[in-house]
N, C-alpha and C. Protein backbone atom coordinates (compact mmCIF):
# COMPACT_ATOMS: atom_id res chain seq x y z
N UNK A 1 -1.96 -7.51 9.46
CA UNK A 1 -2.55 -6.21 9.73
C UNK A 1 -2.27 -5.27 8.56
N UNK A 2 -3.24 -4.48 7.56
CA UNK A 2 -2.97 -3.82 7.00
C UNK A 2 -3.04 -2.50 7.73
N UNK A 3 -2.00 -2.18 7.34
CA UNK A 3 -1.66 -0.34 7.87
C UNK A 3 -2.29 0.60 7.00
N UNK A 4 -2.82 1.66 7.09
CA UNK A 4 -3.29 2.81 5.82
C UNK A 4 -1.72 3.47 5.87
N UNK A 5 -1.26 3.79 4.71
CA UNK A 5 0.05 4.83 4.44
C UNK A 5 -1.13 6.42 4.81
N UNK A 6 -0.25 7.17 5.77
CA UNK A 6 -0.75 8.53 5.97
C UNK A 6 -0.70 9.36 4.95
N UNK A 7 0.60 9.11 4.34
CA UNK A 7 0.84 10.48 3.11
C UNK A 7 1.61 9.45 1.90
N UNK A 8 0.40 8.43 1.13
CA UNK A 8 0.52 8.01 -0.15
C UNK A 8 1.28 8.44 -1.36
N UNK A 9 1.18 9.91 -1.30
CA UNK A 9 1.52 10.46 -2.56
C UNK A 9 3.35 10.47 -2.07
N UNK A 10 4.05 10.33 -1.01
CA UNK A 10 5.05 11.50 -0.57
C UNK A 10 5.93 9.88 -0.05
N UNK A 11 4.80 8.89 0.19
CA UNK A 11 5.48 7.31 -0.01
C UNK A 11 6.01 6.78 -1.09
N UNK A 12 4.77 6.73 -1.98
CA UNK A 12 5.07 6.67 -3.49
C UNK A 12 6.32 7.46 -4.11
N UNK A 13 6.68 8.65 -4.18
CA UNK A 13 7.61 9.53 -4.68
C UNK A 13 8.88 8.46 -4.26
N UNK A 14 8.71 8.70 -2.90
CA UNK A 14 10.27 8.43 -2.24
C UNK A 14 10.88 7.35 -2.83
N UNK A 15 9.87 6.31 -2.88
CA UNK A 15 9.76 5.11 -3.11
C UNK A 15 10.43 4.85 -4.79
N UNK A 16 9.67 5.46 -5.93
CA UNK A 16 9.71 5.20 -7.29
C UNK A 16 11.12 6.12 -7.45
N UNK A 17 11.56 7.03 -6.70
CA UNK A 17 12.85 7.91 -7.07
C UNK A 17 13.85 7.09 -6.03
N UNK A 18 13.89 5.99 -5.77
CA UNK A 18 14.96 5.84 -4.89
C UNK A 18 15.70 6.32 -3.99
N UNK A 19 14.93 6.95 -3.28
CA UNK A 19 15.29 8.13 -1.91
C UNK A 19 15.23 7.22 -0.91
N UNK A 20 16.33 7.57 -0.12
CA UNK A 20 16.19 6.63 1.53
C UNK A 20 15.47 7.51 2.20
N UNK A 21 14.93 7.00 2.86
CA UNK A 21 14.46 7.96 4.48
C UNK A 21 15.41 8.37 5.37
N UNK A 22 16.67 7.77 5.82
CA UNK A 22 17.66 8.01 6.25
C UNK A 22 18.45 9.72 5.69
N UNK A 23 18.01 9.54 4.28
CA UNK A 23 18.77 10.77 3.21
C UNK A 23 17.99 12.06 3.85
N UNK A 24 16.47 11.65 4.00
CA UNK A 24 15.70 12.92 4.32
C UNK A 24 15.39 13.07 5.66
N UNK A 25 15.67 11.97 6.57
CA UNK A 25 15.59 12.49 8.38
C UNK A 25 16.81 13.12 8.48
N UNK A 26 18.28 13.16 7.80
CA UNK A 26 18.69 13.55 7.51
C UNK A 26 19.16 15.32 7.41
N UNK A 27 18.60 15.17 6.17
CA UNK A 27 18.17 16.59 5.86
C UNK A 27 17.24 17.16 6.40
N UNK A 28 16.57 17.25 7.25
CA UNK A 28 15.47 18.04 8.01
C UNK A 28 15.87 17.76 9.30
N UNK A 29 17.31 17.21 9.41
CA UNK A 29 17.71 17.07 11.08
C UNK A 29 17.01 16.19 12.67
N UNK A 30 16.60 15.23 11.85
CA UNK A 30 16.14 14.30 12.54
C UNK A 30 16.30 12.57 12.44
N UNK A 31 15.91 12.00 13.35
CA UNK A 31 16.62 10.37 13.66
C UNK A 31 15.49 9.50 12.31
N UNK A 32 15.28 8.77 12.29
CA UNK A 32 14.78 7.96 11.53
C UNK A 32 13.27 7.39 12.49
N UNK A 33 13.47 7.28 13.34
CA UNK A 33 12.35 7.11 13.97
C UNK A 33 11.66 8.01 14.08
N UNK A 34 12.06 9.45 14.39
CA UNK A 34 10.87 10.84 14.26
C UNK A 34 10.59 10.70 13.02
N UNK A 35 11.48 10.81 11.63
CA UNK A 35 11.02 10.20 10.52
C UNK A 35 9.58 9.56 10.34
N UNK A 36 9.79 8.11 10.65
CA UNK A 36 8.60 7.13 10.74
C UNK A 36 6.97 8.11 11.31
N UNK A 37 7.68 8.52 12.38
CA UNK A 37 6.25 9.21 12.87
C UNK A 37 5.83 9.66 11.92
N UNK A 38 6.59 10.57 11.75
CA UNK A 38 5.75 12.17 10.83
C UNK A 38 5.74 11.12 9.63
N UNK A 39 5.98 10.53 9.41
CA UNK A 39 5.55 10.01 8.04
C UNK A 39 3.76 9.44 8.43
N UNK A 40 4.01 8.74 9.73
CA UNK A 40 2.62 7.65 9.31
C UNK A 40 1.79 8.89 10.44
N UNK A 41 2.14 9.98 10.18
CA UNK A 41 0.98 11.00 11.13
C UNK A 41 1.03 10.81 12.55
N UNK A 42 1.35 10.16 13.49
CA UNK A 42 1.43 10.34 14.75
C UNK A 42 2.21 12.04 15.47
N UNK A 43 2.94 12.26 14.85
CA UNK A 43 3.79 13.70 14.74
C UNK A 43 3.44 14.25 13.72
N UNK A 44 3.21 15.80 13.70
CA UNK A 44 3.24 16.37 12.36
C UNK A 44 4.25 17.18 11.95
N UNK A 45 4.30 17.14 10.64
CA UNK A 45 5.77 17.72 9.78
C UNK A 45 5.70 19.12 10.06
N UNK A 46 6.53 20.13 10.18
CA UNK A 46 6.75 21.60 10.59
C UNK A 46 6.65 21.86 9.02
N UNK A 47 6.25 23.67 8.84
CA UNK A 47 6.44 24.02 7.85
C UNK A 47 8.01 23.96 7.28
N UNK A 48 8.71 24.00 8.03
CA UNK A 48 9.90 24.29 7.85
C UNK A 48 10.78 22.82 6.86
N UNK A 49 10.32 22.00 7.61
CA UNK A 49 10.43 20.30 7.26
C UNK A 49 10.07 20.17 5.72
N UNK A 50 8.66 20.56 5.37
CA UNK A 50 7.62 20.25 4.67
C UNK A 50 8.76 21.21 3.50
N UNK A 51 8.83 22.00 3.50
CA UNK A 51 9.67 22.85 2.44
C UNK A 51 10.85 22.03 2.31
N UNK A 52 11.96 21.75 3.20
CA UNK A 52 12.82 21.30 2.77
C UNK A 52 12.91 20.00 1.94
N UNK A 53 12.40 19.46 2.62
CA UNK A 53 12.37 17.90 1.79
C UNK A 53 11.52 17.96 0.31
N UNK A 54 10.80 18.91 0.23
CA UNK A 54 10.18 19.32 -1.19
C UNK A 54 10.81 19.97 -2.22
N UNK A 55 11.94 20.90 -1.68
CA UNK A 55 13.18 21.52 -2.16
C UNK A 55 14.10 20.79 -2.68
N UNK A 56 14.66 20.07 -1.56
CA UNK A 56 15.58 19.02 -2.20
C UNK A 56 15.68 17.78 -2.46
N UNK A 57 14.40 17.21 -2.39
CA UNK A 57 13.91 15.58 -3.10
C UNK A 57 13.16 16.03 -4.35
N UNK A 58 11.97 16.78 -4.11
CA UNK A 58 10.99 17.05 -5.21
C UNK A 58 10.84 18.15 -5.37
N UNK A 59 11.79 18.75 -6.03
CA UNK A 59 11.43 20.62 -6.43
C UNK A 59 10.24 20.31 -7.54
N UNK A 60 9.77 19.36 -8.51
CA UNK A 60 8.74 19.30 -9.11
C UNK A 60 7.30 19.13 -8.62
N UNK A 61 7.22 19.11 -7.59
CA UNK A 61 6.14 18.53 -6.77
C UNK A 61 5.47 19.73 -6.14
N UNK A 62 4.50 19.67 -5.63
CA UNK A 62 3.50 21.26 -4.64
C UNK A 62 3.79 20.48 -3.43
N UNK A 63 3.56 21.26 -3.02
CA UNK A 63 3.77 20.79 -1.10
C UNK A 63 2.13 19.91 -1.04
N UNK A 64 1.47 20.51 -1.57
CA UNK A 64 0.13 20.25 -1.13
C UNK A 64 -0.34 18.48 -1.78
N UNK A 65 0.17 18.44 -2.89
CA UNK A 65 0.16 17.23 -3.80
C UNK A 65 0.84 16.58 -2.69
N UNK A 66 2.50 16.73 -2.52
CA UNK A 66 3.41 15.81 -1.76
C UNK A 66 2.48 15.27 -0.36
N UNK A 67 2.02 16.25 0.31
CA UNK A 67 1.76 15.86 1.83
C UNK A 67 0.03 15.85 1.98
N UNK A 68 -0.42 15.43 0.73
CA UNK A 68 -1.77 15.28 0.66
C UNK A 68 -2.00 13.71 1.60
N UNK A 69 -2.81 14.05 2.59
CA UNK A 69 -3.18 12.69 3.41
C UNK A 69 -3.63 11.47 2.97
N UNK A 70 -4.17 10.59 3.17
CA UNK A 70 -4.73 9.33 2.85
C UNK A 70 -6.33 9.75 2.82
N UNK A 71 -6.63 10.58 3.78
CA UNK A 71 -8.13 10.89 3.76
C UNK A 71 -8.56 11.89 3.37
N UNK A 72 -7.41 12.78 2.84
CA UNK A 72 -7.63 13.66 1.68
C UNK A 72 -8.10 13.04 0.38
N UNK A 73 -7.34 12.22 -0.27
CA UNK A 73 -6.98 11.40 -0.91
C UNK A 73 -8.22 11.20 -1.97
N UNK A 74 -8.56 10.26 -0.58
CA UNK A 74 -9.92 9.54 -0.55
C UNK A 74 -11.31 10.35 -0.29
N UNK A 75 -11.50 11.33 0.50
CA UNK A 75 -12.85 12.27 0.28
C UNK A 75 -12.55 13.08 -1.36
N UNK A 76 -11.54 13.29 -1.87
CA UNK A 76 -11.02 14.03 -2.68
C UNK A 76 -11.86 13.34 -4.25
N UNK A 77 -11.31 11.77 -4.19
CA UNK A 77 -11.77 10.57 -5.23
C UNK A 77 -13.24 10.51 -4.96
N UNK A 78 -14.16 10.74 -3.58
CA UNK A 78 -15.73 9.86 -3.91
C UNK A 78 -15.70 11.25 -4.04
N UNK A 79 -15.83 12.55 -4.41
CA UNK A 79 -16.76 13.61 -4.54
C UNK A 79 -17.47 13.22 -5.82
């Protein structure tokens, strides 16, 4: 079964910088499984969330780049 990643850009990061998910459910005060959600979109990230983990994983990054969707993504590429 291929899965679509919800938020590509914010997978990728975590991923190429060696960040656990554990480090950032963590830091935004949550289990690893709410984690998972809000990652693959079933839950959505609070503003509050969305800042922190952009603060202190990727202060180089826009919020908007980081938590750009999969179907952002992609209507974004065929224009």
């Amino acid at each position: 079964m291929n899965k679509k990643v919800y938020y590509p850009n914010l997978e990728r990061e975590i991923a190429g910088r060696g960040i656990k998910k554990k480090a950032i459910a963590e830091n935004i005060n949550v289990c690893t499984k709410t984690l998972r959600n809000k990652m693959s979109g079933k839950v959505p990230f609070t503003w509050p969330e969305v800042s922190k983990i952009r603060c202190c994983f990727f202060p180089d990054m826009t919020p908007d780049t980081l938590f750009k969707t999969h179907d952002e993504i992609y209507h974004q590429s065929a224009r």
